[in-house]
N, C-alpha and C. Protein backbone atom coordinates (compact mmCIF):
# COMPACT_ATOMS: atom_id res chain seq x y z
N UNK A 1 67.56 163.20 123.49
CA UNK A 1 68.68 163.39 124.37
C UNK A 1 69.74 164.15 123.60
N UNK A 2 70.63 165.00 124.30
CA UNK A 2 71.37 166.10 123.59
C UNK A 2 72.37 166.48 124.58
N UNK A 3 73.66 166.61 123.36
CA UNK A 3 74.61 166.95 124.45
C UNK A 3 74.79 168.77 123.72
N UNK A 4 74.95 169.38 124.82
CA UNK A 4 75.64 171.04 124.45
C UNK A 4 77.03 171.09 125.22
N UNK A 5 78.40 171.58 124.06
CA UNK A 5 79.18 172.07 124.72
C UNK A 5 79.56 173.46 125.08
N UNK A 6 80.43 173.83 125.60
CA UNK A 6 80.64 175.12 125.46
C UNK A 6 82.03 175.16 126.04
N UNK A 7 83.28 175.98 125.69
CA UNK A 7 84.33 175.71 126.74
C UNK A 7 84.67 177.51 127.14
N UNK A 8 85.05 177.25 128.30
CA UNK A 8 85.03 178.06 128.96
C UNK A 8 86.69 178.86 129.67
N UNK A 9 86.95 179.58 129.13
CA UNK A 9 88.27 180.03 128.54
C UNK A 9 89.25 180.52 130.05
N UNK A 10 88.17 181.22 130.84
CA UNK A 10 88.65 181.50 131.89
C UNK A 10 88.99 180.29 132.85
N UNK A 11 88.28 179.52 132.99
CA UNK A 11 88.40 177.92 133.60
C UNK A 11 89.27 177.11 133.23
N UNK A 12 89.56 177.12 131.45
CA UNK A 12 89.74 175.95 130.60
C UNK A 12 89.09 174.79 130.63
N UNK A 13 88.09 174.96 131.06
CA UNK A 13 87.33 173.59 131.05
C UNK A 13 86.11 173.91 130.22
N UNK A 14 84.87 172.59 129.53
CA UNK A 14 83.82 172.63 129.00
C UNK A 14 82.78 172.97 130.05
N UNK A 15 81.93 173.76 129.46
CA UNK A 15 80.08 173.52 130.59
C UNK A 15 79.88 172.55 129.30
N UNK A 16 79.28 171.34 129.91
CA UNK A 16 78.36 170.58 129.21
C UNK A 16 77.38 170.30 129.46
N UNK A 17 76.02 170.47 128.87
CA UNK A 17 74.68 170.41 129.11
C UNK A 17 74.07 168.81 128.84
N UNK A 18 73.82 168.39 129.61
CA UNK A 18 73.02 167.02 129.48
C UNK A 18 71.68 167.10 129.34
N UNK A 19 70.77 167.07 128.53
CA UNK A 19 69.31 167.15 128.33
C UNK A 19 68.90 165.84 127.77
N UNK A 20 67.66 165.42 128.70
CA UNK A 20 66.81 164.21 128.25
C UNK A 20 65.02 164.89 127.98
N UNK A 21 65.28 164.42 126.38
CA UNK A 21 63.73 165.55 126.34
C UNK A 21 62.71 164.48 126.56
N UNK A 22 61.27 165.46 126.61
CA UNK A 22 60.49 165.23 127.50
C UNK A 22 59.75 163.82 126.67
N UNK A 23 59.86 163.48 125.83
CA UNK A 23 59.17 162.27 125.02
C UNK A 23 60.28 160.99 125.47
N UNK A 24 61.14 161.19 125.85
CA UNK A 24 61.87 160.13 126.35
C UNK A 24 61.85 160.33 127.97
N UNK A 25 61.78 160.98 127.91
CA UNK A 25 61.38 160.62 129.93
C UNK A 25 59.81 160.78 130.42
N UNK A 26 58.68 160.41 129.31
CA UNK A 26 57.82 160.77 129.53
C UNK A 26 57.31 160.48 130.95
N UNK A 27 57.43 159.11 130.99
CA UNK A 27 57.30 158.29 132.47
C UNK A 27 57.69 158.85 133.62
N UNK A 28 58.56 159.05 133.51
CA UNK A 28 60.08 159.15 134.30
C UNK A 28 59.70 160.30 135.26
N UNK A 29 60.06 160.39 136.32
CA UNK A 29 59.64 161.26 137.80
C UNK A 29 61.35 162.21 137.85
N UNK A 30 61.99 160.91 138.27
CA UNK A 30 63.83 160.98 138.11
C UNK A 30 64.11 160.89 137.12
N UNK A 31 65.55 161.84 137.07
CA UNK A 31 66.23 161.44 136.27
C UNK A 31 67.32 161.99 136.56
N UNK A 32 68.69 161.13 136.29
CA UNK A 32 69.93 160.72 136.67
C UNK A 32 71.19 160.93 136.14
N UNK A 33 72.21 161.15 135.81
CA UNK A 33 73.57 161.12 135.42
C UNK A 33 74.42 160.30 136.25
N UNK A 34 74.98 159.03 135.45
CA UNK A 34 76.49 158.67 136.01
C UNK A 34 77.67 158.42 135.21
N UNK A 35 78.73 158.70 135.51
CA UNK A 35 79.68 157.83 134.86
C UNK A 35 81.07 158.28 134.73
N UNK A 36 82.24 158.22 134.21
CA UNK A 36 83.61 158.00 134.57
C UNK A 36 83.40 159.23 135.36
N UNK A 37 82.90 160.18 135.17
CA UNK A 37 83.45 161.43 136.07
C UNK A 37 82.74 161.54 137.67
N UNK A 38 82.01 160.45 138.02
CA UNK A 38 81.58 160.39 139.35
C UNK A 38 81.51 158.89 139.66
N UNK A 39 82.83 157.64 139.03
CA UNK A 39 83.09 157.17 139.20
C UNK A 39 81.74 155.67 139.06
N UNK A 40 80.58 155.81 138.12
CA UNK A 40 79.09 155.39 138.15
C UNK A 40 78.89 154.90 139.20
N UNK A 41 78.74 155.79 140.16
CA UNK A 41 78.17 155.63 141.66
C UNK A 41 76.98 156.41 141.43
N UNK A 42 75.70 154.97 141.49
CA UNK A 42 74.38 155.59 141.56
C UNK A 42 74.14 156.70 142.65
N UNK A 43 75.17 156.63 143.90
CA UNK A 43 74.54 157.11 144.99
C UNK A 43 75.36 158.75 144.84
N UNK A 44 76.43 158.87 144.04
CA UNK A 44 76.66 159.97 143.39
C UNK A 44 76.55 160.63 142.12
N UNK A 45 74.83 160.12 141.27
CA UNK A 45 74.82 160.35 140.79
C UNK A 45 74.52 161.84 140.78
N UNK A 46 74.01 162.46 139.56
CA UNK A 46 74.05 164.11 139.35
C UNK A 46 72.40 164.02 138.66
N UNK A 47 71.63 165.14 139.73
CA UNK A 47 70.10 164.55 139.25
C UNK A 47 69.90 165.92 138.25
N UNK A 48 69.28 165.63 136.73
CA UNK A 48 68.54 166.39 136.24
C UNK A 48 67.49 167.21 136.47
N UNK A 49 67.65 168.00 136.31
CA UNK A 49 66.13 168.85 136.91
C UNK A 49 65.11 169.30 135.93
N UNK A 50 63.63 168.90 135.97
CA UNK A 50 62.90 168.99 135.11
C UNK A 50 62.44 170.27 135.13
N UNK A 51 62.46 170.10 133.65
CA UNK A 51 61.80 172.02 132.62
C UNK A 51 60.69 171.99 132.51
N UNK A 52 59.85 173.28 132.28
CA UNK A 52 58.98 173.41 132.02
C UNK A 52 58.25 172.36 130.70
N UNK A 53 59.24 172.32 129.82
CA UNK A 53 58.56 171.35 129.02
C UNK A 53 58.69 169.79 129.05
N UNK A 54 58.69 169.53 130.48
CA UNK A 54 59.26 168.24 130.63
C UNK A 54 60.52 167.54 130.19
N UNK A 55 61.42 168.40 129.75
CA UNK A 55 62.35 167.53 129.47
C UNK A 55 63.45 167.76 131.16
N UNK A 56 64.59 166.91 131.15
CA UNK A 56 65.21 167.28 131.94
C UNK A 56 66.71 167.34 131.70
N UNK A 57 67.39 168.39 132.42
CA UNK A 57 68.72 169.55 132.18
C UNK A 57 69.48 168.84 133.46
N UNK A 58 71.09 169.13 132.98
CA UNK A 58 71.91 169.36 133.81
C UNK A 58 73.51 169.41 133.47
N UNK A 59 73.93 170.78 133.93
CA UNK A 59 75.57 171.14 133.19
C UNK A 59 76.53 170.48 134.00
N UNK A 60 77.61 170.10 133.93
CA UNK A 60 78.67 169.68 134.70
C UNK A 60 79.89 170.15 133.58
N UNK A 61 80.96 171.16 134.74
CA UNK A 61 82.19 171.30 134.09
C UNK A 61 83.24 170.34 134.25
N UNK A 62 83.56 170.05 132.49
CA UNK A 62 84.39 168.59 132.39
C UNK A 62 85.99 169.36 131.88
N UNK A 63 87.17 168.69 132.57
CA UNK A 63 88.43 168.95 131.74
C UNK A 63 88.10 168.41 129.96
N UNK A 64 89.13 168.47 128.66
CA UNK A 64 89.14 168.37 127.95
C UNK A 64 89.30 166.96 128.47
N UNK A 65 88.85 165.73 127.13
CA UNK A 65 89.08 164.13 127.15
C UNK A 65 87.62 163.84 126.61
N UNK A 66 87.47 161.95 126.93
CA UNK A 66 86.23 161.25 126.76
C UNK A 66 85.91 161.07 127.70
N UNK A 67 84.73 160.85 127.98
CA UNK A 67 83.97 160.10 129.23
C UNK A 67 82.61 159.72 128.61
N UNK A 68 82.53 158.13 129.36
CA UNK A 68 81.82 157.63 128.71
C UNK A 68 80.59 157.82 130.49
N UNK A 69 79.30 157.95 129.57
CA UNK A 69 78.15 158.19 130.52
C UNK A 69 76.99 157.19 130.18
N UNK A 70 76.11 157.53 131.21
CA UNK A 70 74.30 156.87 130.81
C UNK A 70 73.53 157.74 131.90
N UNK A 71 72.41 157.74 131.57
CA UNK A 71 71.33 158.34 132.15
C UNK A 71 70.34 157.03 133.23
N UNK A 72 70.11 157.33 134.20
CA UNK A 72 69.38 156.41 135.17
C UNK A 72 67.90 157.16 135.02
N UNK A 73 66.60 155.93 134.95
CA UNK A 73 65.27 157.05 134.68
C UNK A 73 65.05 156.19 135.66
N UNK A 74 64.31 156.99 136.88
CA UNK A 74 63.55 156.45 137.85
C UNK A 74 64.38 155.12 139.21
N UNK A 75 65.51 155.44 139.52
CA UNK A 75 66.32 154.51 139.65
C UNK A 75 66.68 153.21 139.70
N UNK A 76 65.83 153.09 138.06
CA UNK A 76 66.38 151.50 137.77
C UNK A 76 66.75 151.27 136.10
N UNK A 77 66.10 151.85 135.31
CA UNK A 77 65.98 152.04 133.54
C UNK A 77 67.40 152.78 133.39
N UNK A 78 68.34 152.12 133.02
CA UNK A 78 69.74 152.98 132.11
C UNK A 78 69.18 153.39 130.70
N UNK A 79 69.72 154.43 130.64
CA UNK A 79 70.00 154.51 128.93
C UNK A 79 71.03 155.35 128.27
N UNK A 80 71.02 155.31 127.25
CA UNK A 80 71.75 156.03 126.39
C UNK A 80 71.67 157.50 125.90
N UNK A 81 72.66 158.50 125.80
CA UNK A 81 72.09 159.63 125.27
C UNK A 81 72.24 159.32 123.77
N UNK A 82 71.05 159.70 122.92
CA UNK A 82 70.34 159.57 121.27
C UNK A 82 71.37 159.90 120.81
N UNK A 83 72.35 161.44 120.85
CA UNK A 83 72.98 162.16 119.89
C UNK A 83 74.62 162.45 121.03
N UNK A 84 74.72 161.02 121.41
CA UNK A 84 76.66 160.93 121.94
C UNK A 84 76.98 161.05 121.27
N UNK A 85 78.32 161.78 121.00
CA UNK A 85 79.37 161.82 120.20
C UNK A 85 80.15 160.58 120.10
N UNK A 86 79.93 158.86 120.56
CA UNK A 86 80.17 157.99 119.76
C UNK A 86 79.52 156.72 121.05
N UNK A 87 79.72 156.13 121.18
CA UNK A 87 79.38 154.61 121.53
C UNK A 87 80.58 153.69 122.09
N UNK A 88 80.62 152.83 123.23
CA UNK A 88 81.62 152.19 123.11
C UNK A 88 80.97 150.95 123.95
N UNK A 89 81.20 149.84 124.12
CA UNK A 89 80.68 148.36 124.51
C UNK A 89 81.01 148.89 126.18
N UNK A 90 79.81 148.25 127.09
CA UNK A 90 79.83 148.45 128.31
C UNK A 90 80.77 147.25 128.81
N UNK A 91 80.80 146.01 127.94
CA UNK A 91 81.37 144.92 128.63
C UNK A 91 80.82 143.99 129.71
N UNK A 92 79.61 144.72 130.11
CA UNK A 92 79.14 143.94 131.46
C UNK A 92 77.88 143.01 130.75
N UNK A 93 76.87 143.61 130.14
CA UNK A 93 75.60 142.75 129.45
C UNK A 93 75.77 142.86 127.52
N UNK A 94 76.70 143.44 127.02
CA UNK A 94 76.16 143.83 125.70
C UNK A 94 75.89 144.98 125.59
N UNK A 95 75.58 146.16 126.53
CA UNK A 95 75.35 146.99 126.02
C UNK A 95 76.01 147.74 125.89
N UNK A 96 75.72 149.15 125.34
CA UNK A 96 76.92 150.47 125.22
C UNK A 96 76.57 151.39 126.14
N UNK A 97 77.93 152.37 126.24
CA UNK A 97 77.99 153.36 126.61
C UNK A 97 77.69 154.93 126.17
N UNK A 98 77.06 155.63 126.62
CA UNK A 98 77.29 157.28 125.73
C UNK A 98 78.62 157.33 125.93
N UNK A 99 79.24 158.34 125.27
CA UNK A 99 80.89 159.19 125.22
C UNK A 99 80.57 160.36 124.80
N UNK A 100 81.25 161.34 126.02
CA UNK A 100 81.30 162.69 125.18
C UNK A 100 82.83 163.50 124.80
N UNK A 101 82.93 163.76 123.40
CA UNK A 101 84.08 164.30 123.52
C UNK A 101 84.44 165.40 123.90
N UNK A 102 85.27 166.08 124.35
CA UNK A 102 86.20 167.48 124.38
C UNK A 102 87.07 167.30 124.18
């Protein structure tokens, strides 16, 4: 899992690339984005679209800040992206959150 930024000068905002590669979604049919920036509404989540090499992509332009995210596989498995730019406690079971910075 991998985050790409890029910021985008004319906008002022980041493209950020969300990728879940294909050894971690091997299973996986779906795959999902939620979180502060679509309020983690499964039913608004933002679906990845699978690559040729099985992994699966998807950009969303973010203002500068944190937002903390997770990935939905198959709509029930959360997880984590591998390489967030940091971690923070979900509060609800123990687990964490991804965060990405700008």
């Amino acid at each position: 899992m991998a985050l790409a930024k890029q910021f985008v000068k004319s906008k002022s905002v980041y493209k950020v690339t969300f990728t879940v590669p294909a050894e971690a979604a091997s299973e996986a049919k779906k795959v999902a984005l939620v979180g502060e920036f679509n309020g983690w509404n499964p039913e608004e989540a933002i679906a990845l679209k699978k690559q040729k090499d099985g992994s699966f992509k998807a950009s969303l332009e973010l203002g500068a800040g944190e937002y903390q995210f997770r990935y939905i596989l198959d709509g029930d498995k959360w997880e984590n992206d591998w390489e967030a730019d940091k971690y923070v406690p979900a509060g609800v079971d123990a687990t964490e959150n991804s965060v990405v910075v700008l």
